[in-house]
Protein backbone atom coordinates (compact mmCIF):
# COMPACT_ATOMS: atom_id res chain seq x y z
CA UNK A 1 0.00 0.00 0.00
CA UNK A 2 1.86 3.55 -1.29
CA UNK A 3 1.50 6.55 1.01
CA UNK A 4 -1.18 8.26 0.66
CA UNK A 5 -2.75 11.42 2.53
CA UNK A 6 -5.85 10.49 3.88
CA UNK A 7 -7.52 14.09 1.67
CA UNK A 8 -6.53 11.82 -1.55
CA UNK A 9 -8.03 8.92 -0.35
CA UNK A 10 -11.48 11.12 0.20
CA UNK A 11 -10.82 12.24 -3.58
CA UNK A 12 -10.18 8.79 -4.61
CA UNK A 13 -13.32 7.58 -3.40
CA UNK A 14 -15.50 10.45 -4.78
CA UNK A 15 -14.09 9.58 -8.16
CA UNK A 16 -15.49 5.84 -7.55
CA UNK A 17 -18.72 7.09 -6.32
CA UNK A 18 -19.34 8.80 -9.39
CA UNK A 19 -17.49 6.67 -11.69
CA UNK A 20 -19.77 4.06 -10.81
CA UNK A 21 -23.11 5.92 -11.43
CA UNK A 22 -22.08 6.65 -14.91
CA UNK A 23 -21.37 2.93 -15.25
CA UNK A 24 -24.13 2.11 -14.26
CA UNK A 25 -26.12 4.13 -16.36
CA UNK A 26 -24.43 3.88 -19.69
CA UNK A 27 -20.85 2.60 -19.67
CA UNK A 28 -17.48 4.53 -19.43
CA UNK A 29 -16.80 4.74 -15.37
CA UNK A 30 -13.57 3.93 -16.33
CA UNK A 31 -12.73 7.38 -18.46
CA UNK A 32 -13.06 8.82 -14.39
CA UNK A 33 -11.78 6.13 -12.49
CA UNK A 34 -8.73 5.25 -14.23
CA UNK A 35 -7.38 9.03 -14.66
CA UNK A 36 -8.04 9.63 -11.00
CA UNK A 37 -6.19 7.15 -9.91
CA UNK A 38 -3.13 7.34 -12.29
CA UNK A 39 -3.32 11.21 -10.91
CA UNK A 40 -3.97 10.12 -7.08
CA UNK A 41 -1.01 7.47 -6.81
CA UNK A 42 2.50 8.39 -5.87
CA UNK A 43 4.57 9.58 -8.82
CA UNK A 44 6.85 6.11 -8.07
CA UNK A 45 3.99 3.63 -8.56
CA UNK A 46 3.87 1.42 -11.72
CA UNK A 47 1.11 2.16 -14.24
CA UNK A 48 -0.27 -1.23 -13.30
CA UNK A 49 -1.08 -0.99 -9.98
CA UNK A 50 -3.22 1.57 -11.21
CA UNK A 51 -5.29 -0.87 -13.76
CA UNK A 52 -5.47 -3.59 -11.55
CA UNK A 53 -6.49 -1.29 -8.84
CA UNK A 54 -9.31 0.44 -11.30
CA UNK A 55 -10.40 -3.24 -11.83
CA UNK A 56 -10.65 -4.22 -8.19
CA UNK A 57 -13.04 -1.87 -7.64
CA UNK A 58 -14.88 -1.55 -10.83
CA UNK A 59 -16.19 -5.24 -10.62
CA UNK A 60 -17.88 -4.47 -7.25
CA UNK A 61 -20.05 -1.48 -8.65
CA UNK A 62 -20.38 -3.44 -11.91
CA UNK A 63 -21.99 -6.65 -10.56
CA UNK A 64 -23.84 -4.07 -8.04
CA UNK A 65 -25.35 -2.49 -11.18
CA UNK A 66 -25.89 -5.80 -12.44
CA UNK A 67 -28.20 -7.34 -9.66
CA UNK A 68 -29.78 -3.91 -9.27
CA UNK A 69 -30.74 -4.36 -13.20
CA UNK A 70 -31.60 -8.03 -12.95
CA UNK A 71 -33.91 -7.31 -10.11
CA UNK A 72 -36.26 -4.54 -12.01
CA UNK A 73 -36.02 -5.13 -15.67
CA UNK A 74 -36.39 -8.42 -17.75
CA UNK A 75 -32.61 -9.82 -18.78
CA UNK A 76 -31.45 -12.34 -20.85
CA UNK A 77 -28.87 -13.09 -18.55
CA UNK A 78 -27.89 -16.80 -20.15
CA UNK A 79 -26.98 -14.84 -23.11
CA UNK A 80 -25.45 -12.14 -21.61
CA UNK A 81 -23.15 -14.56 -19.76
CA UNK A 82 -22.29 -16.32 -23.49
CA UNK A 83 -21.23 -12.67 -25.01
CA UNK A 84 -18.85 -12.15 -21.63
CA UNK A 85 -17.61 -15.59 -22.12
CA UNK A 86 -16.66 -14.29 -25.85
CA UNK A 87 -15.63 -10.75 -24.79
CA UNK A 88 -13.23 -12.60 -22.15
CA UNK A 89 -11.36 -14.54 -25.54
CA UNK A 90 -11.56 -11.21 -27.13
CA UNK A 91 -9.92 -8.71 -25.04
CA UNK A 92 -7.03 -11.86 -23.88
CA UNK A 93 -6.51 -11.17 -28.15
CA UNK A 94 -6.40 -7.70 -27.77
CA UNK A 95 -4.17 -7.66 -25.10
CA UNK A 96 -2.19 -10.40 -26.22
CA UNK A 97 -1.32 -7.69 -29.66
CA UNK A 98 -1.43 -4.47 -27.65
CA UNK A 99 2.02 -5.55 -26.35
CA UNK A 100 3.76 -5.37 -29.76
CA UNK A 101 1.79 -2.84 -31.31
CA UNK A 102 1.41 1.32 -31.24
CA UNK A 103 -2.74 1.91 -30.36
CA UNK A 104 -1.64 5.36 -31.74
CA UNK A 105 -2.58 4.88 -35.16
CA UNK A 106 -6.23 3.17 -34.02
CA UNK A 107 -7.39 6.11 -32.06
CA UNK A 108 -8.23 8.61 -34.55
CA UNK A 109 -10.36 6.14 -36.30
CA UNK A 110 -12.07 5.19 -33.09
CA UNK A 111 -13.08 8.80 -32.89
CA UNK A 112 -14.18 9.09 -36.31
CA UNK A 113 -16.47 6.10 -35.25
CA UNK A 114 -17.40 7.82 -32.34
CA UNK A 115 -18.38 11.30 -33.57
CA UNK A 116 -20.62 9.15 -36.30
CA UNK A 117 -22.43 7.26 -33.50
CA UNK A 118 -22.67 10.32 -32.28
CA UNK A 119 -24.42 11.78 -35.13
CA UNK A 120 -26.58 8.89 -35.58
CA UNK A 121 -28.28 8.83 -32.30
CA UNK A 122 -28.84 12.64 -32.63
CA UNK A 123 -30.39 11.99 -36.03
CA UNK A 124 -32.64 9.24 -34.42
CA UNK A 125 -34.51 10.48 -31.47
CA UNK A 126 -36.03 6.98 -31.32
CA UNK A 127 -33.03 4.91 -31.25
CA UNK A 128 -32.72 2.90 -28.01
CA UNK A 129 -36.23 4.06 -27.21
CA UNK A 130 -38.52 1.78 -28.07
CA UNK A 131 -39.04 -1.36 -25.91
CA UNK A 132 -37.56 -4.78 -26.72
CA UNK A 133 -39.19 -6.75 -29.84
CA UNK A 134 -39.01 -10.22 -28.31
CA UNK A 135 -36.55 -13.03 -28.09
CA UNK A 136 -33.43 -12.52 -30.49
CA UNK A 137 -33.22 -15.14 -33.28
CA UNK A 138 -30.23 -16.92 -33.71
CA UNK A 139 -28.74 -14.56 -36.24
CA UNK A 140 -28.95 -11.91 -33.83
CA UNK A 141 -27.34 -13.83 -31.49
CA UNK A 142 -24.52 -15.20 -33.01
CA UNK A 143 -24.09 -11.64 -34.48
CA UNK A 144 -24.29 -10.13 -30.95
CA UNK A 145 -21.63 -12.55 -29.52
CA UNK A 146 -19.43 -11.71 -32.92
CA UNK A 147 -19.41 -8.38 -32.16
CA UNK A 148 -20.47 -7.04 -28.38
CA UNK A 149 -17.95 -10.33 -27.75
CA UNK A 150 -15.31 -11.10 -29.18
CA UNK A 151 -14.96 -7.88 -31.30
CA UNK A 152 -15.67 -4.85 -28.61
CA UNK A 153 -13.25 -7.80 -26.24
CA UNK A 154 -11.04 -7.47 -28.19
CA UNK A 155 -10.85 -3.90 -28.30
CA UNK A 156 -11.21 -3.61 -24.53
CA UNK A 157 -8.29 -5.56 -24.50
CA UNK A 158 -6.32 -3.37 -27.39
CA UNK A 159 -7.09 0.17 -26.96
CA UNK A 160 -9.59 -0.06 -23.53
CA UNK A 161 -11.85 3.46 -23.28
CA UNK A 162 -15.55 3.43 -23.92
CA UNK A 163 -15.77 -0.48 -24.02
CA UNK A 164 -19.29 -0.04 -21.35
CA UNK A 165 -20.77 2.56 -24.41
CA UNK A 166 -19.70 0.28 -27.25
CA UNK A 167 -21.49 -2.42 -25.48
CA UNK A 168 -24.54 -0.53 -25.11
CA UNK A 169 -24.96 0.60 -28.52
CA UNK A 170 -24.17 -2.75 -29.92
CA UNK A 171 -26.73 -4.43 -27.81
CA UNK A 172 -29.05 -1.46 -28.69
CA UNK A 173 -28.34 -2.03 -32.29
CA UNK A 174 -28.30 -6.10 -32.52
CA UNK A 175 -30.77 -7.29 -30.58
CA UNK A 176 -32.91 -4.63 -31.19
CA UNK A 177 -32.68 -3.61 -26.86
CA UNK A 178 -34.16 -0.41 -25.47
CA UNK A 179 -30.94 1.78 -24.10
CA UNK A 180 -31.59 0.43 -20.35
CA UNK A 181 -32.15 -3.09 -20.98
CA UNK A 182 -29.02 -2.98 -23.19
CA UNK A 183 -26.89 -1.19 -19.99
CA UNK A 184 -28.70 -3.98 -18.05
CA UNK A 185 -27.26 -6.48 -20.51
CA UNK A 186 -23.64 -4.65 -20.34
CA UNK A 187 -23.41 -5.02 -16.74
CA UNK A 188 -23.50 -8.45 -17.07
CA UNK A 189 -21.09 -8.60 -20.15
CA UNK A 190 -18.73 -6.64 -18.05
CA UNK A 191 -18.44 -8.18 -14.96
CA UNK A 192 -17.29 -11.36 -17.12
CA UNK A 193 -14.75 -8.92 -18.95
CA UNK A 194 -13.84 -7.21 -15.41
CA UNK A 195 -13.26 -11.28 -13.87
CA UNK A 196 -10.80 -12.01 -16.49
CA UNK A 197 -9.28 -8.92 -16.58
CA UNK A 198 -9.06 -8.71 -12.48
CA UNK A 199 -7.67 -12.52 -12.48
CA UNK A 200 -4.49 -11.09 -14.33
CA UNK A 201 -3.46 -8.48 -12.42
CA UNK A 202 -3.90 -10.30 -9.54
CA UNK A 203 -2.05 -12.86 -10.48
CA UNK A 204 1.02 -10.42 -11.40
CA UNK A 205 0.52 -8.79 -7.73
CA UNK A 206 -0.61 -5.48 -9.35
CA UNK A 207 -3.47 -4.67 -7.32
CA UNK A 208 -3.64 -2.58 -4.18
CA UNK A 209 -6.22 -4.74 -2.37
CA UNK A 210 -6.75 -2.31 0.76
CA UNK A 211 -7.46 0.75 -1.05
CA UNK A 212 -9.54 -1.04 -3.77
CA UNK A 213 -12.01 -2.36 -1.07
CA UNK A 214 -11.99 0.95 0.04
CA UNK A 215 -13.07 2.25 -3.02
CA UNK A 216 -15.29 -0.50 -3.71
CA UNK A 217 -17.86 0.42 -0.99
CA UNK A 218 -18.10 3.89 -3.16
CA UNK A 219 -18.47 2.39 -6.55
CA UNK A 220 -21.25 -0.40 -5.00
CA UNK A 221 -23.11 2.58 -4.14
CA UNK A 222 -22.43 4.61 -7.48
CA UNK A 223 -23.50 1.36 -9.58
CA UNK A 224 -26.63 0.81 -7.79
CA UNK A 225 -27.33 4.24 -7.54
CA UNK A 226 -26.99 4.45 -11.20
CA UNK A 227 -29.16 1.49 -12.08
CA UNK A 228 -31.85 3.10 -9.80
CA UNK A 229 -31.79 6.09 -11.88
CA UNK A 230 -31.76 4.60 -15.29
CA UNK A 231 -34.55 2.47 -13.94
CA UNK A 232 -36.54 5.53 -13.01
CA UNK A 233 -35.79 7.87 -15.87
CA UNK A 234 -36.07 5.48 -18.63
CA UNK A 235 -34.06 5.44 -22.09
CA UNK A 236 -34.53 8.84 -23.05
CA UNK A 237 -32.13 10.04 -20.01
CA UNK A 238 -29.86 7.15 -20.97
CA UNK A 239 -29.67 8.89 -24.45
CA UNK A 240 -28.79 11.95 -23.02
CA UNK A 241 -26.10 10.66 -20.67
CA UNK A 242 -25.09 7.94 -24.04
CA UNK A 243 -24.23 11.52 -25.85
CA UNK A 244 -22.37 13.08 -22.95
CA UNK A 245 -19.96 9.94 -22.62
CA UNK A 246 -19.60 9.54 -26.23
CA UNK A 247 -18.61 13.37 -26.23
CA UNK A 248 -16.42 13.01 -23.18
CA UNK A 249 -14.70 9.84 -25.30
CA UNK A 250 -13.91 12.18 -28.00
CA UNK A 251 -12.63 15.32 -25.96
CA UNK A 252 -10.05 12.35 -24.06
CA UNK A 253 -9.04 10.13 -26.73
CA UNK A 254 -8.30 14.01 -28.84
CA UNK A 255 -6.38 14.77 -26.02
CA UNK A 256 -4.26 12.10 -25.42
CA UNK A 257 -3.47 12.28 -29.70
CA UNK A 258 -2.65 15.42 -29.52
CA UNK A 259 -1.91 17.51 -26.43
CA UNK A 260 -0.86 14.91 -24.15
């Protein structure tokens, strides 16, 4: 455990809090978390400690979210448990090439991608709004797993940032979700990603177990929190927050291109 004054700490755990209500609610906690805590550790500390710190306690607010979902909205949680399965094989790929290989060159096309999801979703108001249209066929399926697996894996693996809001909008778009059954589905999706992820790092001794579960208790509330709200303000807030995050992707990814 680094030294650390007890005001970053405080800091540290407001970052969680909120980190884990925009989880929650639409993906990319980790765009807050992780900064914070690269920012919050001693100057000395490895990089990693920081990820497998950031996955510690991003599990615990994830699976929070997840039951809070499960509990109030209908989920297909078999098959959300087959696309983590493939989004675990995915991002061990991605990070398996991410070692030899400059992301650099990838993240101006992710915002390109970005900026036209964001477009699209501006240019339809009823995307994500509409409730679910039944059981997906198995085209849908297999073409969710394809993609919201092993694909946005194996970016979350590669490159990392956004992988929650990917997941949404893939779920949204594939299975034909609403935007708060397809967070509810994500939740799920990433606490199998989060696992796997988590396993690693522990494994390699890169996570800071004490401050983590202090942490945790923050995100647990953040994620359920979150939930709760998406719950009660339905997919047209999701939209709204969707945007914000997608925006927010943009803005950091531009960033750390160009003026970092």
């Amino acid at each position: 455990m680094p030294d650390i004054s007890l005001t970053m700490v405080v800091v540290l755990c407001l970052a969680a809090l909120a980190a884990g209500w925009i989880d929650a609610v639409v993906g990319g906690g980790g765009l807050l978390l992780l900064p914070v805590l690269l920012l919050g550790l001693p100057a000395n500390t490895p990089a990693a400690y920081a990820l497998g710190t950031n996955k510690a306690v991003a599990i615990v607010g994830t699976s929070g979210a997840a039951v809070t979902y499960a509990r109030k909205t209908p989920v297909d949680v078999r098959l959300a448990v087959r696309i983590g399965i493939a989004a675990v094989a995915g991002s061990s790929a991605g990070a398996f090439l991410a070692a030899g290989m400059s992301t650099d060159v990838l993240k101006p096309l992710i915002m390109v991608v970005l900026l036209g999801v964001a477009a699209f979703v501006i240019l339809r108001p009823a995307f994500g709004t509409a409730p679910a249209t039944g059981p997906a066929g198995r085209r849908r399926v297999l073409a969710a797993i394809g993609l919201a697996g092993l694909g946005i894996g194996f970016y979350d693996g590669l490159v990392g940032p956004g992988t929650g809001t990917f997941l949404v909008l893939a779920l949204t778009a594939v299975l034909h979700l609403d935007l708060v059954t397809a967070s509810a589905t994500a939740k799920i999706v990433n606490c199998c990603t989060n696992a796997g992820a988590l396993a690693m790092f522990a494994w390699q001794g890169t996570v800071l177990w004490r401050l983590a579960a202090v942490m945790a208790v923050f995100n647990l509330a953040g994620g359920m929190l979150g939930a709760h709200t998406a719950l009660k303000k339905g997919s047209g807030f999701v939209r709204v927050v969707l945007l914000t995050v997608v925006f927010a992707l943009v803005a950091n990814i531009a960033y750390e291109q160009w003026l970092a």
